[in-house]
Protein backbone atom coordinates (compact mmCIF):
# COMPACT_ATOMS: atom_id res chain seq x y z
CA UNK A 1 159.58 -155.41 42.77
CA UNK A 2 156.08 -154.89 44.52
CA UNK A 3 155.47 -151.53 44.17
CA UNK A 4 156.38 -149.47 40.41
CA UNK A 5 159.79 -148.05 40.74
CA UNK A 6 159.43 -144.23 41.39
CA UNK A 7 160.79 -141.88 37.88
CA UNK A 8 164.77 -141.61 37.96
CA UNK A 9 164.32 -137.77 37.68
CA UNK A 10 162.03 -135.59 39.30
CA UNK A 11 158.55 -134.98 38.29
CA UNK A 12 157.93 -131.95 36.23
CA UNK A 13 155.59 -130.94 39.05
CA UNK A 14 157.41 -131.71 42.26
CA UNK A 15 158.49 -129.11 44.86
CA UNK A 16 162.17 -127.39 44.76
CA UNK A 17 162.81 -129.26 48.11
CA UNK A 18 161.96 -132.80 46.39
CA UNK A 19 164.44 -131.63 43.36
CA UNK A 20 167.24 -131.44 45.59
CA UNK A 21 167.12 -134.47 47.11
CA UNK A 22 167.40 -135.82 43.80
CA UNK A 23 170.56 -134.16 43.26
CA UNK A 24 172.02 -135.02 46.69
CA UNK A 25 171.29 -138.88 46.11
CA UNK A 26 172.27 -138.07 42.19
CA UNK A 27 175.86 -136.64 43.48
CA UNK A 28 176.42 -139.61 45.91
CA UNK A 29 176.03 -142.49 42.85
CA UNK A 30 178.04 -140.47 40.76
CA UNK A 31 179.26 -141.47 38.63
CA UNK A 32 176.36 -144.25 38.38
CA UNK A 33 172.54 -143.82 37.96
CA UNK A 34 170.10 -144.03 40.65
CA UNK A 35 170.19 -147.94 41.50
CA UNK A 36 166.94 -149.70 42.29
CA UNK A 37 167.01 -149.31 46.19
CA UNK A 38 166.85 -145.43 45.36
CA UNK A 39 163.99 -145.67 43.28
CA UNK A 40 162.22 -147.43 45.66
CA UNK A 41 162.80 -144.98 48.30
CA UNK A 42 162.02 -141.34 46.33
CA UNK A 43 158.70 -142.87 46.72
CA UNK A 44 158.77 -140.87 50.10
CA UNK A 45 161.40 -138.25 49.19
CA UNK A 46 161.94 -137.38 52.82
CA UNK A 47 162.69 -140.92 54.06
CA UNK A 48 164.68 -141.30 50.64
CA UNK A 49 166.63 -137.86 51.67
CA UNK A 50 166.95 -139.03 55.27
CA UNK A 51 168.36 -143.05 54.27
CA UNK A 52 170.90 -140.84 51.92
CA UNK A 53 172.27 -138.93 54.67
CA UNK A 54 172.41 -141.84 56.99
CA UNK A 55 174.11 -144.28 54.76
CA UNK A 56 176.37 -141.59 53.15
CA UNK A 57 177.87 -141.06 56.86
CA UNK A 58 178.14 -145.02 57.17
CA UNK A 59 179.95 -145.53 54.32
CA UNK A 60 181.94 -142.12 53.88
CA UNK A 61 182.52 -141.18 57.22
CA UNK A 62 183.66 -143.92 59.41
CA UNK A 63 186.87 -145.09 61.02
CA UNK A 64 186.63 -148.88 61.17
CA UNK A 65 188.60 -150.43 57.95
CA UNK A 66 185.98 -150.78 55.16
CA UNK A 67 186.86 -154.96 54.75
CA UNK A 68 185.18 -155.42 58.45
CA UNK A 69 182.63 -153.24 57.84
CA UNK A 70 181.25 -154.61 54.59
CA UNK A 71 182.08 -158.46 55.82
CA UNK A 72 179.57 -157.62 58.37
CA UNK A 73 176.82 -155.97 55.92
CA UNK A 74 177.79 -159.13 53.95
CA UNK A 75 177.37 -161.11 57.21
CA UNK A 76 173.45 -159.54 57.40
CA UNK A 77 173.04 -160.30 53.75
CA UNK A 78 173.29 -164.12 54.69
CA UNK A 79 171.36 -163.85 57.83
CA UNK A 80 168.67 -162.23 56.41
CA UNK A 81 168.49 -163.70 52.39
CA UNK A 82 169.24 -160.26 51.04
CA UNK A 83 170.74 -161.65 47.45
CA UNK A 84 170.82 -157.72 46.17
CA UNK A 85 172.84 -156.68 49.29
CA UNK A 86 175.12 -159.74 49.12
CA UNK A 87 175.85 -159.57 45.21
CA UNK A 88 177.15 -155.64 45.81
CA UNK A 89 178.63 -155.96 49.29
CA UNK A 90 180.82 -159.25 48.49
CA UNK A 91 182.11 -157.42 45.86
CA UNK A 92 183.11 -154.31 47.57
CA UNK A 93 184.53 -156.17 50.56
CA UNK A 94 186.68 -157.88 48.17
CA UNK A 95 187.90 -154.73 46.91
CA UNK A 96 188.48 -153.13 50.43
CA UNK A 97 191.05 -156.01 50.63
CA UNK A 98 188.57 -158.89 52.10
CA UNK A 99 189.92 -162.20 51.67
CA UNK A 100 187.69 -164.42 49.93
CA UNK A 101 188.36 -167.25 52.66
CA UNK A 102 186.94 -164.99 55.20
CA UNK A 103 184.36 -164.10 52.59
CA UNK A 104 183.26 -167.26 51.94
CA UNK A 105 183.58 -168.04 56.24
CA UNK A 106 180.46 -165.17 55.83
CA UNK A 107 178.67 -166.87 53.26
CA UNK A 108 178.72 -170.16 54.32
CA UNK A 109 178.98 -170.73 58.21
CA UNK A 110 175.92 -171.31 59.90
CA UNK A 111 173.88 -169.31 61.58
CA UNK A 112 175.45 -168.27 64.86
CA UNK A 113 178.15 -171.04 64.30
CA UNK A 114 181.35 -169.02 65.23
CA UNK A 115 181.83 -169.60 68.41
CA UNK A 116 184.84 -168.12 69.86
CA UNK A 117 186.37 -171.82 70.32
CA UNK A 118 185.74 -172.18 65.78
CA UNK A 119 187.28 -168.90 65.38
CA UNK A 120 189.83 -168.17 67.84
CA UNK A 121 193.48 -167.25 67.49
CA UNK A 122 194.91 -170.19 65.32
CA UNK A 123 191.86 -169.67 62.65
CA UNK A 124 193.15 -170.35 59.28
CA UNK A 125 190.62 -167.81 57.52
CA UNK A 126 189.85 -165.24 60.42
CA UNK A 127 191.58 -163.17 61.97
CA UNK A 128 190.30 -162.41 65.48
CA UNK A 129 189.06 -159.09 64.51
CA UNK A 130 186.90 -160.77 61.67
CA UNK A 131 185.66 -163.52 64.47
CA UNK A 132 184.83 -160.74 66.54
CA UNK A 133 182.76 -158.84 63.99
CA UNK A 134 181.04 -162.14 62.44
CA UNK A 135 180.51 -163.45 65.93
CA UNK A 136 178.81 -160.09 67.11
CA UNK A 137 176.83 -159.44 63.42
CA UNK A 138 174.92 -162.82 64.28
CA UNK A 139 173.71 -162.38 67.68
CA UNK A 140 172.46 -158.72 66.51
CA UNK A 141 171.16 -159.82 63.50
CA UNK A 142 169.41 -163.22 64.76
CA UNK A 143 168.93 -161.99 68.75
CA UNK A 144 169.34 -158.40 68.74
CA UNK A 145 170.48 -158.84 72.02
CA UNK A 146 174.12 -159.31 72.34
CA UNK A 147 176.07 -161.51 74.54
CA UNK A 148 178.38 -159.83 77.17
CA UNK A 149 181.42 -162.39 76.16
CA UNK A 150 180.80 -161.45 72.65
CA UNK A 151 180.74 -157.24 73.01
CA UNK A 152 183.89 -157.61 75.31
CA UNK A 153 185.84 -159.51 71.98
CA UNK A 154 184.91 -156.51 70.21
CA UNK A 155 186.21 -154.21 73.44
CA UNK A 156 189.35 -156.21 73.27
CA UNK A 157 190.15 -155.15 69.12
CA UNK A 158 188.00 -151.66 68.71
CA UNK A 159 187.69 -148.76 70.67
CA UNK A 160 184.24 -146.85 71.56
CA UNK A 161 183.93 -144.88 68.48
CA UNK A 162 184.67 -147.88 65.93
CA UNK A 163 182.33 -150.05 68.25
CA UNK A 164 179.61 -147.43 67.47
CA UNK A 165 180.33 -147.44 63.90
CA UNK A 166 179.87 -150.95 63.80
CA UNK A 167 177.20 -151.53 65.73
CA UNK A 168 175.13 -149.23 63.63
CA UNK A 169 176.12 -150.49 60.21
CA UNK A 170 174.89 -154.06 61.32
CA UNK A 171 171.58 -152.34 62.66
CA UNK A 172 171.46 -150.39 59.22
CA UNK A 173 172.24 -152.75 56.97
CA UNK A 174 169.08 -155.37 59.06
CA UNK A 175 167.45 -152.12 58.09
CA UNK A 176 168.15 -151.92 54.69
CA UNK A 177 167.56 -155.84 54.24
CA UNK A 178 164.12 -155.35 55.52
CA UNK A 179 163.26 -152.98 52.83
CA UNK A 180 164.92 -154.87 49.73
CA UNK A 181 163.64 -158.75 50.81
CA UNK A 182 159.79 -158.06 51.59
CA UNK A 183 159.63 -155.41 48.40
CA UNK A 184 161.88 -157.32 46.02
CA UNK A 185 163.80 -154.69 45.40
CA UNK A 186 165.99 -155.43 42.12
CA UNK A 187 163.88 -158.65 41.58
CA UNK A 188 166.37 -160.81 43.07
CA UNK A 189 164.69 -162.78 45.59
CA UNK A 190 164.45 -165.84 43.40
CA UNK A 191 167.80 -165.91 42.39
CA UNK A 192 171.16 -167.43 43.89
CA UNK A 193 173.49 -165.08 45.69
CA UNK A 194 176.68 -165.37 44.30
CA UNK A 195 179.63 -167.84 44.88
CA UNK A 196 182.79 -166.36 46.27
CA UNK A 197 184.67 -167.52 42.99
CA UNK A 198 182.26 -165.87 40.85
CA UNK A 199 182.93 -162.52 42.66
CA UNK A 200 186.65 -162.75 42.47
CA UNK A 201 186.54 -163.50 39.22
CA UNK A 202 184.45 -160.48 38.38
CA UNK A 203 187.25 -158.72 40.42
């Protein structure tokens, strides 16, 4: 990490209003400690408070099935060499029911190498929503601008609010891979992400 964690309690001198958002990023780990990302952010207590909120809604409060939405985060993890965000995301998008063929399709495709004739209907390891969502997380990730063929897959599988939802986890978690790669957040820069058989075996 380049910068000194911040202390995983408040300081004995801090405002009431920095307290709390202790306790509201406390209550949404629970039942885990702060992880490193956190302690990074309470450096600025109101941008740590305000990435809380934000991500809380992203992850608690959306529609689209929670195996698309973390194989894209997991998607941005590759794009971007984010080893801390891949090593937690794989994992949970295994648990949301990911399967690790289309988790390793994430890992190990190249960038923007699923084209809609690679990952069509017939696709032994995607299914076209999957496609869709990979073949849209690249061009935001590695373009930002989108392609109209490619937002019209998504029209054909998701409806308005879902393509909302997903659109802004793939610009949150490029967020969120932008603070953990350039700080070192976790210290895992110099280490390999994780295979797909290590994570099911962990599972």
């Amino acid at each position: 990490m380049r910068l000194p964690y911040a202390p995983s309690s408040p300081p004995a001198d801090s405002p009431p209003s920095v307290a709390d958002i202790y306790a509201r990023i406390a209550a949404r780990r629970r039942p885990r400690p702060l992880i490193p990302l956190d302690l990074t952010l309470l450096h600025s207590p109101p941008v740590a408070n305000g990435y809380n909120a934000f991500v809380s809604a992203l992850r608690t409060e959306t529609i689209v099935p929670a195996s698309l939405l973390e194989l894209a985060v997991c998607r941005v993890a590759i794009l971007t060499t984010a080893v801390y965000e891949w090593n937690i995301h794989a994992a949970l998008a295994l648990k949301a029911g990911l399967s690790p063929e289309a988790l390793e399709t994430a890992r190990s495709a190249p960038p923007r190498g699923l084209t809609a004739a690679s990952t069509g209907t017939g696709s032994e390891t995607l299914s076209e929503k999957e496609a869709a969502v990979l073949r849209y997380t690249d061009e935001a990730t590695l373009d930002v601008r989108v392609h109209h063929t490619t937002f019209e897959h998504l029209k054909i599988h998701f409806d308005d609010r879902e393509i909302l939802e997903l659109v802004t986890v793939v610009a949150g978690y490029n967020a969120v891979s932008r603070i953990l790669v350039p700080l070192d957040v976790g210290e895992n820069n110099d280490k390999a992400m994780k295979t797909v058989r290590e994570l099911v075996a962990e599972t």
